[in-house]
N, C-alpha and C. Protein backbone atom coordinates (compact mmCIF):
# COMPACT_ATOMS: atom_id res chain seq x y z
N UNK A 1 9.87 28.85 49.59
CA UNK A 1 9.15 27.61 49.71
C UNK A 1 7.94 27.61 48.80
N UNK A 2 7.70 26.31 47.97
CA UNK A 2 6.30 26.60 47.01
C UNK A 2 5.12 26.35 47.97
N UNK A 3 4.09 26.87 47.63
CA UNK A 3 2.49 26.84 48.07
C UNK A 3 2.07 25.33 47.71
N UNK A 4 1.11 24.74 48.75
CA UNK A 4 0.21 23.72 48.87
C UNK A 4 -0.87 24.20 47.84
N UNK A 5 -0.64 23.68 46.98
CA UNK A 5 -2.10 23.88 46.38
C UNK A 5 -2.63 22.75 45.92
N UNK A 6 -2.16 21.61 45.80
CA UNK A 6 -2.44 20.03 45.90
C UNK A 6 -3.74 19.60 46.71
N UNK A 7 -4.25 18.44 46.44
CA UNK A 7 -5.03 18.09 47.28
C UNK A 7 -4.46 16.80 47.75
N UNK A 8 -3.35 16.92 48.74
CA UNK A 8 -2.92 15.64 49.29
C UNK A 8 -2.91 15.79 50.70
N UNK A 9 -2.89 14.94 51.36
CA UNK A 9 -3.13 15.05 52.86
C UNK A 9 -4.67 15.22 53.31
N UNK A 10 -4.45 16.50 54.52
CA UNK A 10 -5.64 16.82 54.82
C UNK A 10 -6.70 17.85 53.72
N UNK A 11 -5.77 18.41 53.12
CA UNK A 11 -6.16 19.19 51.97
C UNK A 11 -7.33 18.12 50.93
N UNK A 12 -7.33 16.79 51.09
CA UNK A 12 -7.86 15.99 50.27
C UNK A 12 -9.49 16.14 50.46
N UNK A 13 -9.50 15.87 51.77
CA UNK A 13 -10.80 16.11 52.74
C UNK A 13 -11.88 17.63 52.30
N UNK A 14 -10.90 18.23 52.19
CA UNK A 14 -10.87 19.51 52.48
C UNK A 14 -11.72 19.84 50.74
N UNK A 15 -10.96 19.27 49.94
CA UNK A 15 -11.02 19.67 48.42
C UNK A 15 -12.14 18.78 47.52
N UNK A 16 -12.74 17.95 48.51
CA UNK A 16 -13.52 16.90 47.50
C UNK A 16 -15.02 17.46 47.71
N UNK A 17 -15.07 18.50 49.04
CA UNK A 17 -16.23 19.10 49.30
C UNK A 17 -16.80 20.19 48.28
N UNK A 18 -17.17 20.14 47.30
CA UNK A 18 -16.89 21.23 46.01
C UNK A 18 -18.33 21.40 45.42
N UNK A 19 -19.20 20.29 46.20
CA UNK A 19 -20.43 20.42 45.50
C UNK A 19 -21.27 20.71 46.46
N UNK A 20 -21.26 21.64 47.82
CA UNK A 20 -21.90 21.88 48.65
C UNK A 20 -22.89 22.62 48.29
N UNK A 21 -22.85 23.23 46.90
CA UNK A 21 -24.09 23.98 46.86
C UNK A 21 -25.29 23.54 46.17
N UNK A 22 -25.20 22.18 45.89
CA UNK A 22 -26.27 21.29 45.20
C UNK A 22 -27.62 20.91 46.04
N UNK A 23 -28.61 21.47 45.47
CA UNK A 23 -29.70 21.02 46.11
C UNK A 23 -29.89 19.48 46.32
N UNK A 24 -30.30 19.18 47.70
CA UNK A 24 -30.39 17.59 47.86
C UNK A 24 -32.20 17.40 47.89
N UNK A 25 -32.35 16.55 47.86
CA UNK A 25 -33.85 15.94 47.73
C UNK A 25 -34.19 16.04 49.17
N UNK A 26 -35.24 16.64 50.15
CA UNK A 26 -35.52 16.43 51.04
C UNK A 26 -36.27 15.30 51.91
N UNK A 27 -35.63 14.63 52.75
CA UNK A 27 -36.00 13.70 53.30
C UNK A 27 -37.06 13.55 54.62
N UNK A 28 -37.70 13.08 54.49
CA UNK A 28 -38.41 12.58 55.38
C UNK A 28 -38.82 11.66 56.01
N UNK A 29 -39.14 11.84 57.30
CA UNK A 29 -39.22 10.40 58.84
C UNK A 29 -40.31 9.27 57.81
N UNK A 30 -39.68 8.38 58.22
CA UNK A 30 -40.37 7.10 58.29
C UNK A 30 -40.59 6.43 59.40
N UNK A 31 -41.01 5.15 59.59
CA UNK A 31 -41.36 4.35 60.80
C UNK A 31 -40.72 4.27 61.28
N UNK A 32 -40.01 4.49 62.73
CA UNK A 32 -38.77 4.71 63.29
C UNK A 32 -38.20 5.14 63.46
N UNK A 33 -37.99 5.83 62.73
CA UNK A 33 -37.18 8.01 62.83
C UNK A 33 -38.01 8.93 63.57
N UNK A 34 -37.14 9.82 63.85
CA UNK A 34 -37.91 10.98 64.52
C UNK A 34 -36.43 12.21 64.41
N UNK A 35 -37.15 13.56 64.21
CA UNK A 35 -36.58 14.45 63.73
C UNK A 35 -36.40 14.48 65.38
N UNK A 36 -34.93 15.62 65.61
CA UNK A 36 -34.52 16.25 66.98
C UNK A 36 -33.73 17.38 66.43
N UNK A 37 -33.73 17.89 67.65
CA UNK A 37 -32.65 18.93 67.77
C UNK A 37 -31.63 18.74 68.72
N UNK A 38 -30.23 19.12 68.52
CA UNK A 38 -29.21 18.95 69.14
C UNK A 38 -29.39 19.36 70.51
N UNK A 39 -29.08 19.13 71.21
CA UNK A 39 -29.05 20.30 72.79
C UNK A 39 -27.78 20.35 73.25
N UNK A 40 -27.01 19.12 73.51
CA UNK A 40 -25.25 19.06 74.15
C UNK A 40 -25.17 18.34 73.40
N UNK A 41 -23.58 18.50 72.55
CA UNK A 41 -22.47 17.64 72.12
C UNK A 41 -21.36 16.94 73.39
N UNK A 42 -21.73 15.82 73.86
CA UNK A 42 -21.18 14.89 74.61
C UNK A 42 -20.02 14.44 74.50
N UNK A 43 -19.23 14.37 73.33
CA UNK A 43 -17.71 13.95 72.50
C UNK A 43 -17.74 12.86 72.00
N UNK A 44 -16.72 12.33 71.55
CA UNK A 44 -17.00 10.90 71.38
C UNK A 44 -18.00 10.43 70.80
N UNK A 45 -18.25 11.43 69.40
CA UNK A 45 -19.31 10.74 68.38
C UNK A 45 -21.11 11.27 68.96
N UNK A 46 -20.63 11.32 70.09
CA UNK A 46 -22.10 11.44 71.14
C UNK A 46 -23.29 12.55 71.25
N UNK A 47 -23.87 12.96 71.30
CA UNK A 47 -24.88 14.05 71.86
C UNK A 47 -25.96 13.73 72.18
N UNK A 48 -26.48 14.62 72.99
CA UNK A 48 -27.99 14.59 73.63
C UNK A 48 -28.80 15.38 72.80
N UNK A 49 -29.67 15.05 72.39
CA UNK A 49 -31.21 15.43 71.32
C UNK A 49 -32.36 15.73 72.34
N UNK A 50 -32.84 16.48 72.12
CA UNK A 50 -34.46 16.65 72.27
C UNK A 50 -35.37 16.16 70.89
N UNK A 51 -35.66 15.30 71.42
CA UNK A 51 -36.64 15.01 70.26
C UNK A 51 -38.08 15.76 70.00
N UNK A 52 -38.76 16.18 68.74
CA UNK A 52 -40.24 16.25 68.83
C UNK A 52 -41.29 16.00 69.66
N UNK A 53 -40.89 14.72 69.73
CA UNK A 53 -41.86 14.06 70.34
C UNK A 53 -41.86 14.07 71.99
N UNK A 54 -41.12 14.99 72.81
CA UNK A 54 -41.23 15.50 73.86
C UNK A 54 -39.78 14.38 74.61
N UNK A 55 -39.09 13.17 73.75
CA UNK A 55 -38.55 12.59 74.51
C UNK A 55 -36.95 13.00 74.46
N UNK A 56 -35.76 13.08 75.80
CA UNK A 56 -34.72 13.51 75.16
C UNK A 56 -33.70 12.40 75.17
N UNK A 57 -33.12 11.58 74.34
CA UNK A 57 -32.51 10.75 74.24
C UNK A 57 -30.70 10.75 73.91
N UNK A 58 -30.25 10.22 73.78
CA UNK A 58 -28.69 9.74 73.89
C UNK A 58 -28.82 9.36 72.60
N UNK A 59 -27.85 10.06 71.87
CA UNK A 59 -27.46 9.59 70.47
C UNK A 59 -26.18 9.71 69.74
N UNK A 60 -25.92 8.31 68.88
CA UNK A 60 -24.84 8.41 68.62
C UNK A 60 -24.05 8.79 66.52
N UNK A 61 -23.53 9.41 66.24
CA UNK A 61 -23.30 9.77 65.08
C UNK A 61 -22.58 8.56 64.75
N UNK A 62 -23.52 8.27 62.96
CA UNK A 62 -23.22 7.12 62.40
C UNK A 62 -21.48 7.11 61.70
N UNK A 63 -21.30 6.27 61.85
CA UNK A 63 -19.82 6.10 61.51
C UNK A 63 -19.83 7.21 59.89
N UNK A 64 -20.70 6.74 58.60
CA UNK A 64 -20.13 7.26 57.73
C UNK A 64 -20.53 9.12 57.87
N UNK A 65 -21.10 9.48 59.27
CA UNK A 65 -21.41 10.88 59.17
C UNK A 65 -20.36 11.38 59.72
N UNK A 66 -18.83 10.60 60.85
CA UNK A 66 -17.79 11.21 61.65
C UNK A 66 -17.32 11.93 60.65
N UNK A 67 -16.48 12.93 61.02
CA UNK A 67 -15.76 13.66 60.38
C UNK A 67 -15.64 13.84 59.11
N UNK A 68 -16.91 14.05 58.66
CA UNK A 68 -17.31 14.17 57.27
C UNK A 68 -18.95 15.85 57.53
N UNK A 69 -19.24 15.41 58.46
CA UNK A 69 -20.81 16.26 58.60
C UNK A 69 -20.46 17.12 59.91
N UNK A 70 -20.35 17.91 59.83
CA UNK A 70 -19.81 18.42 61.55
C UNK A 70 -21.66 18.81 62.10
N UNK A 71 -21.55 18.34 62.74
CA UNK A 71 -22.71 18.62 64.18
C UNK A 71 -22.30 19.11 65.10
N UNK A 72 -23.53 21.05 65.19
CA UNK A 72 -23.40 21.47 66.40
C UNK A 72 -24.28 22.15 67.16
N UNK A 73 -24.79 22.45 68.02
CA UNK A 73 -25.42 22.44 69.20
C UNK A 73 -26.81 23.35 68.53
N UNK A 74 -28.44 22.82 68.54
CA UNK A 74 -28.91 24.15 67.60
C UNK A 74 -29.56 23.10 66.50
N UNK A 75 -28.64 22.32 66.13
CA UNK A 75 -28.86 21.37 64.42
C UNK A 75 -30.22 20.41 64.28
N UNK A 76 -30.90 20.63 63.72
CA UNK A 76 -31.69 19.38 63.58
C UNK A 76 -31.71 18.56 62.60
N UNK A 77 -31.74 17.32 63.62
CA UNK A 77 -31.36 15.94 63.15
C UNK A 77 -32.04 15.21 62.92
N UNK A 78 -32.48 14.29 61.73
CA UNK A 78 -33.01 12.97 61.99
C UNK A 78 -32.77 11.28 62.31
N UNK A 79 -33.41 10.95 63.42
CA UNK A 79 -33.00 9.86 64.14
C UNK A 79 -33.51 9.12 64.22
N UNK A 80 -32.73 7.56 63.97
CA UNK A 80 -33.21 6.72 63.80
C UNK A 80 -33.13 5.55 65.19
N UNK A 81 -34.45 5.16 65.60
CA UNK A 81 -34.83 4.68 67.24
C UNK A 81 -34.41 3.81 66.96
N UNK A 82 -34.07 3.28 68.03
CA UNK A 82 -34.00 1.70 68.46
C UNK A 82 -34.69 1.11 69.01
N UNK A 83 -35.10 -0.03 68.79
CA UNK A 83 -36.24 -0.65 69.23
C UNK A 83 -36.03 -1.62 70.39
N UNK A 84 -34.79 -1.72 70.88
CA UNK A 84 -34.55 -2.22 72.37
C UNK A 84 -33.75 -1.64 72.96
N UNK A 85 -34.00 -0.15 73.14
CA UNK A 85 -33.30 0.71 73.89
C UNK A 85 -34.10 2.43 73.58
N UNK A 86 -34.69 2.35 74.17
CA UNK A 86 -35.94 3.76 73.60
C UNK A 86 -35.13 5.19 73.85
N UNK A 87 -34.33 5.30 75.02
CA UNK A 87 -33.41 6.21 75.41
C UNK A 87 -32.66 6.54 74.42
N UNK A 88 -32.30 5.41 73.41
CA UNK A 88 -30.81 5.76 72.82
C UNK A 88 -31.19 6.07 70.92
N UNK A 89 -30.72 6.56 70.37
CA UNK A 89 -30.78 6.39 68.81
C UNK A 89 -29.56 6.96 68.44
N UNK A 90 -29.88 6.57 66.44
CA UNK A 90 -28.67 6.97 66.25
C UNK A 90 -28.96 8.43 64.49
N UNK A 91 -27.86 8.96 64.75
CA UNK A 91 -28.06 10.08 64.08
C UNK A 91 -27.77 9.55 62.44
N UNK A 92 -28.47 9.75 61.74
CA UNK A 92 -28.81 9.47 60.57
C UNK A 92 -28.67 10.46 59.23
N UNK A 93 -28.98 11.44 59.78
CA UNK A 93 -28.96 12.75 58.97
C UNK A 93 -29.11 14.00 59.57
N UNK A 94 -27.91 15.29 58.84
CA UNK A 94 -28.47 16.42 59.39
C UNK A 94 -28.96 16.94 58.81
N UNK A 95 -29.79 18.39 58.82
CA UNK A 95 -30.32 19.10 57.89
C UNK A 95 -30.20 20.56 57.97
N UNK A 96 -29.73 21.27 57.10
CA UNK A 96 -29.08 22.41 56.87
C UNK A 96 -30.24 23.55 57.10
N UNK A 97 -30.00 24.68 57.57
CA UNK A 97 -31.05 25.38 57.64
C UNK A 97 -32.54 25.66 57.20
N UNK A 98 -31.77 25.78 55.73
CA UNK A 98 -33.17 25.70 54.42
C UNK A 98 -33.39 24.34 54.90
N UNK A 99 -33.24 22.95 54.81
CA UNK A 99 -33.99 22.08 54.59
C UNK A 99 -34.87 22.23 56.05
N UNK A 100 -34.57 22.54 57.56
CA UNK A 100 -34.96 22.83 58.18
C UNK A 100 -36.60 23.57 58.01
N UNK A 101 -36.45 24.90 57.84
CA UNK A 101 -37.20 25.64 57.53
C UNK A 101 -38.40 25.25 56.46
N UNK A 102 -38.00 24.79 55.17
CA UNK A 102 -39.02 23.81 54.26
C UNK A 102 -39.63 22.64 55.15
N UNK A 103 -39.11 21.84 56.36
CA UNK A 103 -39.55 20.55 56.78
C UNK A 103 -40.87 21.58 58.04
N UNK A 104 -40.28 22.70 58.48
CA UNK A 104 -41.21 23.61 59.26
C UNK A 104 -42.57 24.15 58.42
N UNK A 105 -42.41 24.39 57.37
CA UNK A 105 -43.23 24.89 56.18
C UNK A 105 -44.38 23.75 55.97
N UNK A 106 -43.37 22.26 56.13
CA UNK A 106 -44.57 21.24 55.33
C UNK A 106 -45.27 20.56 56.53
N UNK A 107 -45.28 21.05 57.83
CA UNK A 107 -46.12 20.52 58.87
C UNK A 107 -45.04 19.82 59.76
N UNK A 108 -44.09 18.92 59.48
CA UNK A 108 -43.01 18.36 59.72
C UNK A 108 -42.58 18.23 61.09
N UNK A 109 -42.31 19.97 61.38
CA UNK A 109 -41.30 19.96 62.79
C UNK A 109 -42.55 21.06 62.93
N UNK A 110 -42.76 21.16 64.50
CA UNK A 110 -43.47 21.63 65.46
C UNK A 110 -42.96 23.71 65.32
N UNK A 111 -43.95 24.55 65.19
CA UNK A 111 -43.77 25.71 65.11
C UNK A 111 -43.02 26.47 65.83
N UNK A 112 -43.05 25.80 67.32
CA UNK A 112 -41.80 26.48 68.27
C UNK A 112 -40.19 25.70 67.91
N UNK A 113 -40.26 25.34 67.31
CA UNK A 113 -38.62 24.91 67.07
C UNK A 113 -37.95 25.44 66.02
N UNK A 114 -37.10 26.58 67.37
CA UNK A 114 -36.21 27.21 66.81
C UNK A 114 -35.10 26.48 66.11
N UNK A 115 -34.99 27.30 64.39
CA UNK A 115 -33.90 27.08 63.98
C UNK A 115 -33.23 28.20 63.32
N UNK A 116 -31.63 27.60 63.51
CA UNK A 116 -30.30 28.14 63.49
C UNK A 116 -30.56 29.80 64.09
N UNK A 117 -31.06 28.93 65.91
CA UNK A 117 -30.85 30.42 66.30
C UNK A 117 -29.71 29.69 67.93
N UNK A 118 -29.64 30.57 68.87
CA UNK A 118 -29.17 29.67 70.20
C UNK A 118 -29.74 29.40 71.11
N UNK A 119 -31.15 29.49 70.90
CA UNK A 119 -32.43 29.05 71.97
C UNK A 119 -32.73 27.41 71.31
N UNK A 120 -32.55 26.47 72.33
CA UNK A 120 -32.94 25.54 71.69
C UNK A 120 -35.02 24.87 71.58
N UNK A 121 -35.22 24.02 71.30
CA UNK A 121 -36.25 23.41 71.41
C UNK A 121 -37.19 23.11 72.42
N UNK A 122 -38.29 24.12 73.21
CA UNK A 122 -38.55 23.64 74.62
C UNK A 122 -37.84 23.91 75.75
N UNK A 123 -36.72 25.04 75.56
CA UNK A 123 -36.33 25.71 76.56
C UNK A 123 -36.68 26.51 76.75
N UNK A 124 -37.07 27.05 78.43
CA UNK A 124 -37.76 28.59 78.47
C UNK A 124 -36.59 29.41 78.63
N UNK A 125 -36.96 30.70 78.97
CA UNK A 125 -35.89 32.02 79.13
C UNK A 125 -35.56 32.33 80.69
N UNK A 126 -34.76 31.46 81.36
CA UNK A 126 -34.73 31.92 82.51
C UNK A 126 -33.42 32.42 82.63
N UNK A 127 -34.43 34.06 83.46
CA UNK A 127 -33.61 34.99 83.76
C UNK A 127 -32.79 35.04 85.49
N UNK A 128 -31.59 34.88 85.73
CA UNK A 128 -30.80 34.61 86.72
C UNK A 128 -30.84 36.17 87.49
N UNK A 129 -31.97 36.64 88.20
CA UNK A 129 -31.79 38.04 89.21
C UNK A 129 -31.16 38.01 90.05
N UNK A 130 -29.91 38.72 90.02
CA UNK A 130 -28.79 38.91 91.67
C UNK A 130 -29.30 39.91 91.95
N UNK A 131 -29.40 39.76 93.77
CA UNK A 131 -29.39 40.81 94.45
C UNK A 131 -28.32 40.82 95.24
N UNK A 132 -27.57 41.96 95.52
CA UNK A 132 -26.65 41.94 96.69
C UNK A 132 -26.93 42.55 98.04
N UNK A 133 -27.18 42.57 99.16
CA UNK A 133 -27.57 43.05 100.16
C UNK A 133 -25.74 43.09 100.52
N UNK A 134 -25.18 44.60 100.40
CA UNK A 134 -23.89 44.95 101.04
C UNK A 134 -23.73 45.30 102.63
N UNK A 135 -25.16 45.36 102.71
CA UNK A 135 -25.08 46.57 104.68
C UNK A 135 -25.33 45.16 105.35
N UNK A 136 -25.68 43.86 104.79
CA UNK A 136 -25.86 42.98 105.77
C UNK A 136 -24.16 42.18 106.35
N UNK A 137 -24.07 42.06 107.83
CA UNK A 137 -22.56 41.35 108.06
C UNK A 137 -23.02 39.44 107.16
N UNK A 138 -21.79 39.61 106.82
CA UNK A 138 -21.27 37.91 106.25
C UNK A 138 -21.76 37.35 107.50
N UNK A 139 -21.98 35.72 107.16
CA UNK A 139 -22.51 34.93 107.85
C UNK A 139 -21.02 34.14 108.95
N UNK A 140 -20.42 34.06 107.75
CA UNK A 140 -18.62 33.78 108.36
C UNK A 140 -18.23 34.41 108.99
N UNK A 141 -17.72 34.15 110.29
CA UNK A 141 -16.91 35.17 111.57
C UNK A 141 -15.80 35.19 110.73
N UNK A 142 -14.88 35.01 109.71
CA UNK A 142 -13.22 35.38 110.00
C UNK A 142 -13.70 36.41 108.58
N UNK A 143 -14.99 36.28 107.78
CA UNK A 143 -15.15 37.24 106.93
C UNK A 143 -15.39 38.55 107.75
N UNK A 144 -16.14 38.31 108.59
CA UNK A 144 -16.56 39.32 109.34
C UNK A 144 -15.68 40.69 109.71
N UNK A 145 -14.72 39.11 110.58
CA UNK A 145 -13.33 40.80 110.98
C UNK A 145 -12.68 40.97 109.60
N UNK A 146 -12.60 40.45 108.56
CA UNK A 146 -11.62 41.17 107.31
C UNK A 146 -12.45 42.45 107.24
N UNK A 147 -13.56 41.98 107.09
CA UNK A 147 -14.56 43.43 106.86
C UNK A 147 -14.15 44.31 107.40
N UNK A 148 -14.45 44.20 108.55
CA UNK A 148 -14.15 45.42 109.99
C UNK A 148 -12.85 45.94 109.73
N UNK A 149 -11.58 45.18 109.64
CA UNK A 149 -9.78 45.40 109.20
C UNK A 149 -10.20 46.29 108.19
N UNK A 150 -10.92 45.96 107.21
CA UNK A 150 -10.74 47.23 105.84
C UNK A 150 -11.66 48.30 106.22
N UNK A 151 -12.69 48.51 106.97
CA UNK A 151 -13.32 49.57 106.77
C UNK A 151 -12.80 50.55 107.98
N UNK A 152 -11.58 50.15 108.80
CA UNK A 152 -11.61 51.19 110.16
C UNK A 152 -9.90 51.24 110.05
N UNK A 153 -9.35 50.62 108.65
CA UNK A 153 -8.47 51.82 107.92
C UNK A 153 -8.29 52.53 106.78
């Protein structure tokens, strides 16, 4: 059988991406934007942002960014508000690590916002301590006698 080496089909998608390593001009918020960070990908185009500005809103990826820009959990985004719906915006642009890090450099994004790590923005570190207390009886009577059945054979 011969090899795909064509760019037809999905391969098309795939093959027009060739100039990823071109520096882009870095952008910055204007009246109405506000930089975020991802927190949950929702589906359906959707995710929840933490924004800068302490607010966390519902946002939706612009049609020409679907399946062209993949967004994931971690990313920071810039978003553009809506002005009759404060909850909701829509995703406008992402920004790749480096541009990240340069927008941290120029005052931009706030010093605690982690990027491209898996701690997000304004989350603390909470640590989940189990204790097990084994010598205490279960609160359930039918746990109770299983207990008793296994330990007195």
């Amino acid at each position: 059988m011969p090899k795909n080496k064509g760019k037809g089909g999905k391969n098309r998608r795939r093959g027009k991406n060739e100039n990823d390593g071109e520096k882009r001009e870095l952008v910055l918020k204007d009246e109405g934007q506000e930089y975020a960070q991802v927190t949950k990908m929702l589906g359906n185009g959707r995710l929840e942002a933490q924004c800068f500005d302490g607010e966390k809103r519902l946002a939706h990826i612009r049609g020409k960014m679907r399946k062209k820009v993949w967004i994931n959990q971690g990313d920071i985004v810039l978003l553009s508000l809506r002005e009759f719906q404060d909850n909701k915006a829509d995703v406008i642009m992402k920004y790749n690590p480096d541009e990240a890090r340069a927008l941290q450099k120029a005052g931009e994004l706030p010093e605690n916002a982690k990027i491209n790590e898996n701690e997000m923005f304004g989350e603390e570190e909470d640590e989940c301590n189990f204790e097990f207390d084994i010598d205490e009886p279960p609160t359930n009577a039918v746990a109770w006698v299983a207990t008793l059945d296994t330990v007195t054979r």
